[in-house]
C-alpha atoms as a PDB file:
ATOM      1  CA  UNK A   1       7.893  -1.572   3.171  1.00  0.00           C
ATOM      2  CA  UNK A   2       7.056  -0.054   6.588  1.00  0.00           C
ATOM      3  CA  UNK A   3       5.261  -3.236   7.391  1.00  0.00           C
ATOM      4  CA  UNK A   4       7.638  -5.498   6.199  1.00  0.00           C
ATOM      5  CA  UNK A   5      10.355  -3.538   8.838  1.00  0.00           C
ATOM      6  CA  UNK A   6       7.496  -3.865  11.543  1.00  0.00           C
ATOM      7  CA  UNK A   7       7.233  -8.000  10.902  1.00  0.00           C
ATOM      8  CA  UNK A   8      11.087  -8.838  10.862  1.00  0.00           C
ATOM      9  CA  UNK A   9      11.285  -6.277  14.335  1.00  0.00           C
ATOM     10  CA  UNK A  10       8.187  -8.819  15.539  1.00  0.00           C
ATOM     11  CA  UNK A  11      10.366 -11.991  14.475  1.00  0.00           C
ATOM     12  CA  UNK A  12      13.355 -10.398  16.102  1.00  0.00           C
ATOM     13  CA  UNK A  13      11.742  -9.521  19.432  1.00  0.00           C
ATOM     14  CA  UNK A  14      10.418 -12.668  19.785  1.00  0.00           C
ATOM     15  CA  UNK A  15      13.420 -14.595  19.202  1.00  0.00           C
ATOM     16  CA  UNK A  16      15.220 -12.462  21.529  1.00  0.00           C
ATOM     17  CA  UNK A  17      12.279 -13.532  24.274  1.00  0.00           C
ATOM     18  CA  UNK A  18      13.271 -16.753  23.960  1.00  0.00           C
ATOM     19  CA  UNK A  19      16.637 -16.597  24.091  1.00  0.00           C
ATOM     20  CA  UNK A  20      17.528 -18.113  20.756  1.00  0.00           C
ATOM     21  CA  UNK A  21      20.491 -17.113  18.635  1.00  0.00           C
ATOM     22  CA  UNK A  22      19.929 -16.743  15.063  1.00  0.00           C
ATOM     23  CA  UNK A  23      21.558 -20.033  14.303  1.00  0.00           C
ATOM     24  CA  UNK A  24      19.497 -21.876  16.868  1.00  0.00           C
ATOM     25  CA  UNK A  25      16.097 -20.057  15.849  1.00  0.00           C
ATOM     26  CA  UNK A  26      17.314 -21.330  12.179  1.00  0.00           C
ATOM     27  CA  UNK A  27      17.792 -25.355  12.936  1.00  0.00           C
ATOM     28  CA  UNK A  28      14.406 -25.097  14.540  1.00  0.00           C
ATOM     29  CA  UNK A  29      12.471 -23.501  11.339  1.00  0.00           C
ATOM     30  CA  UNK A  30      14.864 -25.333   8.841  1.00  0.00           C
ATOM     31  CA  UNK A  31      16.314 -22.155   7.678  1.00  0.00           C
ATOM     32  CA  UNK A  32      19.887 -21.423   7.211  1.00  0.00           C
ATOM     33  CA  UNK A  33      20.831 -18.673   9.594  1.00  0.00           C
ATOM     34  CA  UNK A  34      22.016 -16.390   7.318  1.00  0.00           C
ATOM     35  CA  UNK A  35      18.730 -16.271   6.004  1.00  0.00           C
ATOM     36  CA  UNK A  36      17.314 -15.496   9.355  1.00  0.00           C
ATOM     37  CA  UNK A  37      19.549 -12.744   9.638  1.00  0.00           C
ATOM     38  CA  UNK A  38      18.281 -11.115   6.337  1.00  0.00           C
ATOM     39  CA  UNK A  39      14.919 -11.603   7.362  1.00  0.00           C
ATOM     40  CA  UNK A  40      15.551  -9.731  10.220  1.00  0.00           C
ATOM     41  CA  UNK A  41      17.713  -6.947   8.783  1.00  0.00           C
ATOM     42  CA  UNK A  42      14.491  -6.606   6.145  1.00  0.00           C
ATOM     43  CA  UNK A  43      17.030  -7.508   3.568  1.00  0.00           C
ATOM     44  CA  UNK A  44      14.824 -10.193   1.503  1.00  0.00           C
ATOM     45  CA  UNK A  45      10.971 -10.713   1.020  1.00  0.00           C
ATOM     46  CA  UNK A  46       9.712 -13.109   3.457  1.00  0.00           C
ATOM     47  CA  UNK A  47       7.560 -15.798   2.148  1.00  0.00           C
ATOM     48  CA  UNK A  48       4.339 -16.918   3.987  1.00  0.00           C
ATOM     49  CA  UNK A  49       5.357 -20.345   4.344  1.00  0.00           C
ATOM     50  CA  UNK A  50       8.966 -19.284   6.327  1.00  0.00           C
ATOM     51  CA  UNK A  51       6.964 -16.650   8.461  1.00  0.00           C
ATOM     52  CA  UNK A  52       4.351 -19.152   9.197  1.00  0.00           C
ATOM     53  CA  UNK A  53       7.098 -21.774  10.332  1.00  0.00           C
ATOM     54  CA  UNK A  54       9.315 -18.974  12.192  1.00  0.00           C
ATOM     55  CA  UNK A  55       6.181 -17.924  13.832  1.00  0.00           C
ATOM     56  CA  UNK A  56       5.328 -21.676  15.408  1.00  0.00           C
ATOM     57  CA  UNK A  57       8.655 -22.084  16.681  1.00  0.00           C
ATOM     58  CA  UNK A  58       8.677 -18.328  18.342  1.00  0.00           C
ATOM     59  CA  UNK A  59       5.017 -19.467  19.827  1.00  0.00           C
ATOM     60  CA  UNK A  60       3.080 -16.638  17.480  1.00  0.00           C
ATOM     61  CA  UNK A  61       0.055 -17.447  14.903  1.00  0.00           C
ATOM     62  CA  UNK A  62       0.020 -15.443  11.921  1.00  0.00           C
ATOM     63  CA  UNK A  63      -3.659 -14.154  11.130  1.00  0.00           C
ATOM     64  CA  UNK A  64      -5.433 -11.936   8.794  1.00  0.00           C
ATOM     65  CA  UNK A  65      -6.831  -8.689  10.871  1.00  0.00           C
ATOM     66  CA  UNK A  66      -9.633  -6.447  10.252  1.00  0.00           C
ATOM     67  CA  UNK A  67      -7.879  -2.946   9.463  1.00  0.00           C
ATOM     68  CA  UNK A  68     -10.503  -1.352  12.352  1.00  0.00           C
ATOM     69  CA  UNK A  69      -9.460  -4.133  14.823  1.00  0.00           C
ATOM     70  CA  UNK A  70      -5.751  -3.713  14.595  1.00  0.00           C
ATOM     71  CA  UNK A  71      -5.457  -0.616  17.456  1.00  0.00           C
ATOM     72  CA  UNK A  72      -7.571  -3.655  19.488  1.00  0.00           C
ATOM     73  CA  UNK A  73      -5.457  -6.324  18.719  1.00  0.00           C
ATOM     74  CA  UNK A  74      -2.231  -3.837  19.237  1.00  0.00           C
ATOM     75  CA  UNK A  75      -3.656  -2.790  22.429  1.00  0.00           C
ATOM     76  CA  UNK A  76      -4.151  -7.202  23.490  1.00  0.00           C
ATOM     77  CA  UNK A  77      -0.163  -7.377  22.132  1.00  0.00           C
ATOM     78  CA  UNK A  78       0.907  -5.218  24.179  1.00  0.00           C
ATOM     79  CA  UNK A  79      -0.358  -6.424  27.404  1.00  0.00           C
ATOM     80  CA  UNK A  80       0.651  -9.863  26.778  1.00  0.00           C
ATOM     81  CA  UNK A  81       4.177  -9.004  25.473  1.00  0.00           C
ATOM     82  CA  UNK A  82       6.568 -10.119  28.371  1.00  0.00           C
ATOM     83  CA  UNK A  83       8.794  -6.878  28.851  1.00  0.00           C
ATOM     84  CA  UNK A  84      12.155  -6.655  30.766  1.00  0.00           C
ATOM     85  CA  UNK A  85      11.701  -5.579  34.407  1.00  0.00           C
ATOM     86  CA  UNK A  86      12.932  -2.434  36.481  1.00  0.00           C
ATOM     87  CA  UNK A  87      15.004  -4.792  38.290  1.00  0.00           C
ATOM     88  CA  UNK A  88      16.898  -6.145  35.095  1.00  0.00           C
ATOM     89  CA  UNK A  89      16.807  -2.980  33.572  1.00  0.00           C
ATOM     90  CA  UNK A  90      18.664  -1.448  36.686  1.00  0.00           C
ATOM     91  CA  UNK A  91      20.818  -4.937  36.730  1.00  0.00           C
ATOM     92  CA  UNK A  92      21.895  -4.419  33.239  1.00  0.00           C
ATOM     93  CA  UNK A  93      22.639  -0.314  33.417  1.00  0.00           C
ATOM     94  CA  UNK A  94      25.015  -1.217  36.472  1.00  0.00           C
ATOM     95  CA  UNK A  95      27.154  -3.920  34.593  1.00  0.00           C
ATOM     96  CA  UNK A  96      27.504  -0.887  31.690  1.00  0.00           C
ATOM     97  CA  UNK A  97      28.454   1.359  34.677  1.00  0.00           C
ATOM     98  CA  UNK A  98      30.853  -1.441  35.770  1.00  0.00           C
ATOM     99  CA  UNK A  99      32.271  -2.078  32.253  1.00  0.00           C
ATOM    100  CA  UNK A 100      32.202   1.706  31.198  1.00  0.00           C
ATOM    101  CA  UNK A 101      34.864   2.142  34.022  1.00  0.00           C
ATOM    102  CA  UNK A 102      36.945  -0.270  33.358  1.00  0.00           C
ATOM    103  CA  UNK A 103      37.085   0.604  29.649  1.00  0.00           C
ATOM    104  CA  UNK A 104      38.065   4.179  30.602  1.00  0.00           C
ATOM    105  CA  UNK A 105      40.717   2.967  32.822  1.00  0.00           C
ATOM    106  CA  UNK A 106      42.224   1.025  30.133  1.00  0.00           C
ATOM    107  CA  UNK A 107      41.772   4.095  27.467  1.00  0.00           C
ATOM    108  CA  UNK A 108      43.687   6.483  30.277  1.00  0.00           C
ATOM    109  CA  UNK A 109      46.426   3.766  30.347  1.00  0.00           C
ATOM    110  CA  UNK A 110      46.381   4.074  25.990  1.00  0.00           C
ATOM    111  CA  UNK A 111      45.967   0.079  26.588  1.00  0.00           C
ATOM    112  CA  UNK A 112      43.940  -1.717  24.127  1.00  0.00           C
ATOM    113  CA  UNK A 113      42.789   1.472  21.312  1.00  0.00           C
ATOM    114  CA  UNK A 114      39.147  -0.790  21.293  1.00  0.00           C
ATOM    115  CA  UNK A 115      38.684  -0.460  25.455  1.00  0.00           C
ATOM    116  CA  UNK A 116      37.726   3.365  23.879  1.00  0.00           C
ATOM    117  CA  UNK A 117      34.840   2.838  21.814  1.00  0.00           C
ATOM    118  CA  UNK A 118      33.736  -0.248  23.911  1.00  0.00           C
ATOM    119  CA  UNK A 119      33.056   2.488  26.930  1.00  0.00           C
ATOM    120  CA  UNK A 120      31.352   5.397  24.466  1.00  0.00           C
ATOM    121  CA  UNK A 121      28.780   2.752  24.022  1.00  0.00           C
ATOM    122  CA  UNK A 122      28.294   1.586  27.397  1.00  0.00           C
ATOM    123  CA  UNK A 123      28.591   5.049  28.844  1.00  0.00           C
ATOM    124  CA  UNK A 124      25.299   6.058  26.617  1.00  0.00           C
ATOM    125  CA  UNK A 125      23.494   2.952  26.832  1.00  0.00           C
ATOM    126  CA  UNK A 126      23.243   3.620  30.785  1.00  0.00           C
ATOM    127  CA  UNK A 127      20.884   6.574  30.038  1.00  0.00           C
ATOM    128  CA  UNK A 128      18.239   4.143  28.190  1.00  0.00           C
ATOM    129  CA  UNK A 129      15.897   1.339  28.196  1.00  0.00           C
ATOM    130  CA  UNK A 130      17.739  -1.711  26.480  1.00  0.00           C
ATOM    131  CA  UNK A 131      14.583  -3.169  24.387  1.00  0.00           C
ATOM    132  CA  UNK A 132      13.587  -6.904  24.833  1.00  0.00           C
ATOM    133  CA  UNK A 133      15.027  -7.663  21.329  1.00  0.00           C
ATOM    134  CA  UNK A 134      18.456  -6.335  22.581  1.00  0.00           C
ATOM    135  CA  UNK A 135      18.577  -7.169  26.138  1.00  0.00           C
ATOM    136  CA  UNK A 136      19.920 -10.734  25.924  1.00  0.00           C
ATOM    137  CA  UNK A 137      22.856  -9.708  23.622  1.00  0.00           C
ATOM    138  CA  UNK A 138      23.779  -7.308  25.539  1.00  0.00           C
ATOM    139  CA  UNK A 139      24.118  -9.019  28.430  1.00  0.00           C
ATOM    140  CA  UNK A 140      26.016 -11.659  26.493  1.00  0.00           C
ATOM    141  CA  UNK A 141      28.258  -8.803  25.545  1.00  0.00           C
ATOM    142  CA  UNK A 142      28.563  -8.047  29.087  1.00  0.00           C
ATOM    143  CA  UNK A 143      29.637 -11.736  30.163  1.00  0.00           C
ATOM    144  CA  UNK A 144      32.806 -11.909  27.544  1.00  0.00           C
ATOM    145  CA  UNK A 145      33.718  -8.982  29.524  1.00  0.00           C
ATOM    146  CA  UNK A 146      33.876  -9.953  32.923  1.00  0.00           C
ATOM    147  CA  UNK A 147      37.010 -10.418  33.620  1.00  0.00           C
ATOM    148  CA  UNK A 148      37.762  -6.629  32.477  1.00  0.00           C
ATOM    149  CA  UNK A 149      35.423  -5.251  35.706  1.00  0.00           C
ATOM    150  CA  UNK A 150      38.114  -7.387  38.121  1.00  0.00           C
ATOM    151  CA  UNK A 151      41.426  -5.397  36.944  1.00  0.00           C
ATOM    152  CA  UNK A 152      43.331  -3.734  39.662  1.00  0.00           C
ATOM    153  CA  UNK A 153      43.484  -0.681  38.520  1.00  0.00           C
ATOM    154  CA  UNK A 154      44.307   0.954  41.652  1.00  0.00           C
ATOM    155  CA  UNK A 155      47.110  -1.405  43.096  1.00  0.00           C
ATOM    156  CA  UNK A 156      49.271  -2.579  40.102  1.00  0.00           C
ATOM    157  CA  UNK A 157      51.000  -0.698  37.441  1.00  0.00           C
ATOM    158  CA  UNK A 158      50.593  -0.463  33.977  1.00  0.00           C
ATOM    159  CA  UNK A 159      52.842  -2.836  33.317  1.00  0.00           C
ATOM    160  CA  UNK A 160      51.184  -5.044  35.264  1.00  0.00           C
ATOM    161  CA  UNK A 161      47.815  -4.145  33.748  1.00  0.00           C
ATOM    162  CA  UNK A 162      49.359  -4.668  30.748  1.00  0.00           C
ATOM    163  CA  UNK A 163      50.156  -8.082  30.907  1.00  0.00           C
ATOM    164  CA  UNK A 164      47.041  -9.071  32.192  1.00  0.00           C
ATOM    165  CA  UNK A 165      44.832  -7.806  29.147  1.00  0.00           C
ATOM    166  CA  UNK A 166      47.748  -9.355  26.721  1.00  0.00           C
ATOM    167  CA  UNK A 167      45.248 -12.247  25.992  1.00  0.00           C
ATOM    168  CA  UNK A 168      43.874 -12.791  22.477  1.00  0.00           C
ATOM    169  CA  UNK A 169      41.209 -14.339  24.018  1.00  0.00           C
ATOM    170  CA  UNK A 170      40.042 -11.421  26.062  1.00  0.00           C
ATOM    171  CA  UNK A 171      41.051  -8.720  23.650  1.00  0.00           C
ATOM    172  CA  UNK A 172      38.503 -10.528  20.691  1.00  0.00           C
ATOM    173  CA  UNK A 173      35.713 -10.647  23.224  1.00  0.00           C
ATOM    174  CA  UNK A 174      36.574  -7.172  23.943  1.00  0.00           C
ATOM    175  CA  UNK A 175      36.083  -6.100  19.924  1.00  0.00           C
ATOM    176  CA  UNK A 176      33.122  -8.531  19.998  1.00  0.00           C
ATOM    177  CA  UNK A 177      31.364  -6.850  22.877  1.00  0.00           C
ATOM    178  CA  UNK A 178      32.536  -3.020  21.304  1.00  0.00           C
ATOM    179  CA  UNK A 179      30.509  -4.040  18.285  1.00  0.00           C
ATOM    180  CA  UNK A 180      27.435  -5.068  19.999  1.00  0.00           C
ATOM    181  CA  UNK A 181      26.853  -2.592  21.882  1.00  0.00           C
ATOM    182  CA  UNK A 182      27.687   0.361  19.448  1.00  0.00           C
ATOM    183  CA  UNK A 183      24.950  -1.646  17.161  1.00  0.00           C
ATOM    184  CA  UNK A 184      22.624  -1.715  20.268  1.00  0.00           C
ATOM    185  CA  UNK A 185      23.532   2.264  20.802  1.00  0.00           C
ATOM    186  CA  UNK A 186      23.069   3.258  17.177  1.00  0.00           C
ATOM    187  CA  UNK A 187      19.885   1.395  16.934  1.00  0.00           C
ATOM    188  CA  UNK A 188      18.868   3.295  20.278  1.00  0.00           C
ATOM    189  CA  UNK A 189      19.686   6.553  19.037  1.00  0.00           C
ATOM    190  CA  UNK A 190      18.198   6.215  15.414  1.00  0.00           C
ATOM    191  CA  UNK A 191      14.735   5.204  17.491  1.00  0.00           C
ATOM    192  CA  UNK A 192      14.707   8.231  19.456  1.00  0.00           C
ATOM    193  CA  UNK A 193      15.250  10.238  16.281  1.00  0.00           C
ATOM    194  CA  UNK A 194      12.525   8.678  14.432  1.00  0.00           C
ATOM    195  CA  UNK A 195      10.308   9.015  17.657  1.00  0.00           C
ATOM    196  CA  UNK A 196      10.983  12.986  17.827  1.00  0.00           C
ATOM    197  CA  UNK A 197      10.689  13.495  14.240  1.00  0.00           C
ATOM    198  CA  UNK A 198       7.421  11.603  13.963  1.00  0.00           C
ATOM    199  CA  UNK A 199       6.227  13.582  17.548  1.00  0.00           C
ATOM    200  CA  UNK A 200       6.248  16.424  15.140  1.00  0.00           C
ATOM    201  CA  UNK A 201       4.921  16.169  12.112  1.00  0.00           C
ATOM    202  CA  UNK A 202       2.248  18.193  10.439  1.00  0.00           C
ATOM    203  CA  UNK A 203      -1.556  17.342  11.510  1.00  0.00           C
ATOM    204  CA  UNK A 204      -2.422  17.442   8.155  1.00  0.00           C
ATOM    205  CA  UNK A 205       0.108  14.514   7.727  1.00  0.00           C
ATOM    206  CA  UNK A 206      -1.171  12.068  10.666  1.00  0.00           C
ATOM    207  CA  UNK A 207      -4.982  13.109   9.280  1.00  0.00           C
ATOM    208  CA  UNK A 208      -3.747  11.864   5.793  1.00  0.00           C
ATOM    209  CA  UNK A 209      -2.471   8.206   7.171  1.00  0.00           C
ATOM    210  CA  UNK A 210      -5.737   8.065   9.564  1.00  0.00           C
ATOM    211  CA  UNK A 211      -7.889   8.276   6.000  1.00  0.00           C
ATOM    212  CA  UNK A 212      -5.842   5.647   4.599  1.00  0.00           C
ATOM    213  CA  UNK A 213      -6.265   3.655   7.387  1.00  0.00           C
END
């Protein structure tokens, strides 16, 4: 099961590298993207034949290891992984910043009850690394938010505030974004739990899974 989580987090990442929505990623393997999305979620078996075409359009080869090479060929991943840069890291943490105020503006105001939850997330997401699989969505999340960082907050009223966020338009993007990056934050914080709860288990434990391996 464990490796069937680490293969669709592989899929993911990669698609994420390349920028490709789940629908787009789909029309390029010949899979309908709601199969993609199970795939991804670890909700269905994936058969060789779909991971071998995912993998060709994500620019990956699927291959049979040697169990004693696979810290090696981890090691090789790793190094050849592109990762996301300080500088877009730092890029990314100051739109949240941007956003995060914004949001809290509007929840002081009691304007739009979502503005709330939509600045929890971005708040928290500022302390960590966004990973490569998450990075482009939320930036995309980011984008259909824009137009919240330009509110006057400190020259108009909240009337006038008011009116300007009375926009369908804006207020979906604004639910769209929330859910994002809560997902993104939950997924963050359910990592770092994992990570400190594996950090300490029994030795006995870790010398069981190094005779299995």
């Amino acid at each position: 099961m464990k490796q069937g989580h680490d293969i669709a987090d592989a899929l993911k990442q990669a698609r994420a590298r390349k920028g490709l929505s789940q629908r787009a990623l789909g029309e390029l393997a010949g899979l309908p993207q709601s199969h993609i999305s199970k795939i991804e979620s670890g909700a269905v078996d994936l058969q060789l034949s779909s991971l071998v075409q995912l993998a060709r359009v994500l620019d990956l080869e699927v291959r049979l290891v040697p169990r004693k090479a696979v810290p090696a060929v981890d090691s090789v991943v790793r190094t050849t992984t592109p990762s996301v840069g300080a500088a877009d890291q730092a890029q990314l943490h100051d739109s949240l910043r941007r956003v995060a105020e914004a949001a809290n503006a509007l929840t002081r105001l009691q304007l739009l009850p979502e503005a709330e939850r939509l600045g929890e997330a971005a708040q928290l997401l500022q302390r960590v690394a966004i990973p490569p699989a998450d990075f482009t969505r939320v930036r995309k999340a980011l984008d259909q938010v824009k137009p919240l960082q330009s509110l006057p907050f400190n020259t108009e009223s909240r009337e006038a505030i008011a009116k300007r966020v009375n926009d369908p338009a804006l207020q979906n993007a604004l639910r769209s974004a929330s859910n994002v990056l809560r997902k993104v934050r939950n997924n963050a914080v359910h990592k770092n739990t994992s990570d400190t709860r594996a950090s300490v288990r029994p030795a006995y434990e870790m010398n069981e899974e190094e005779d299995d391996a």
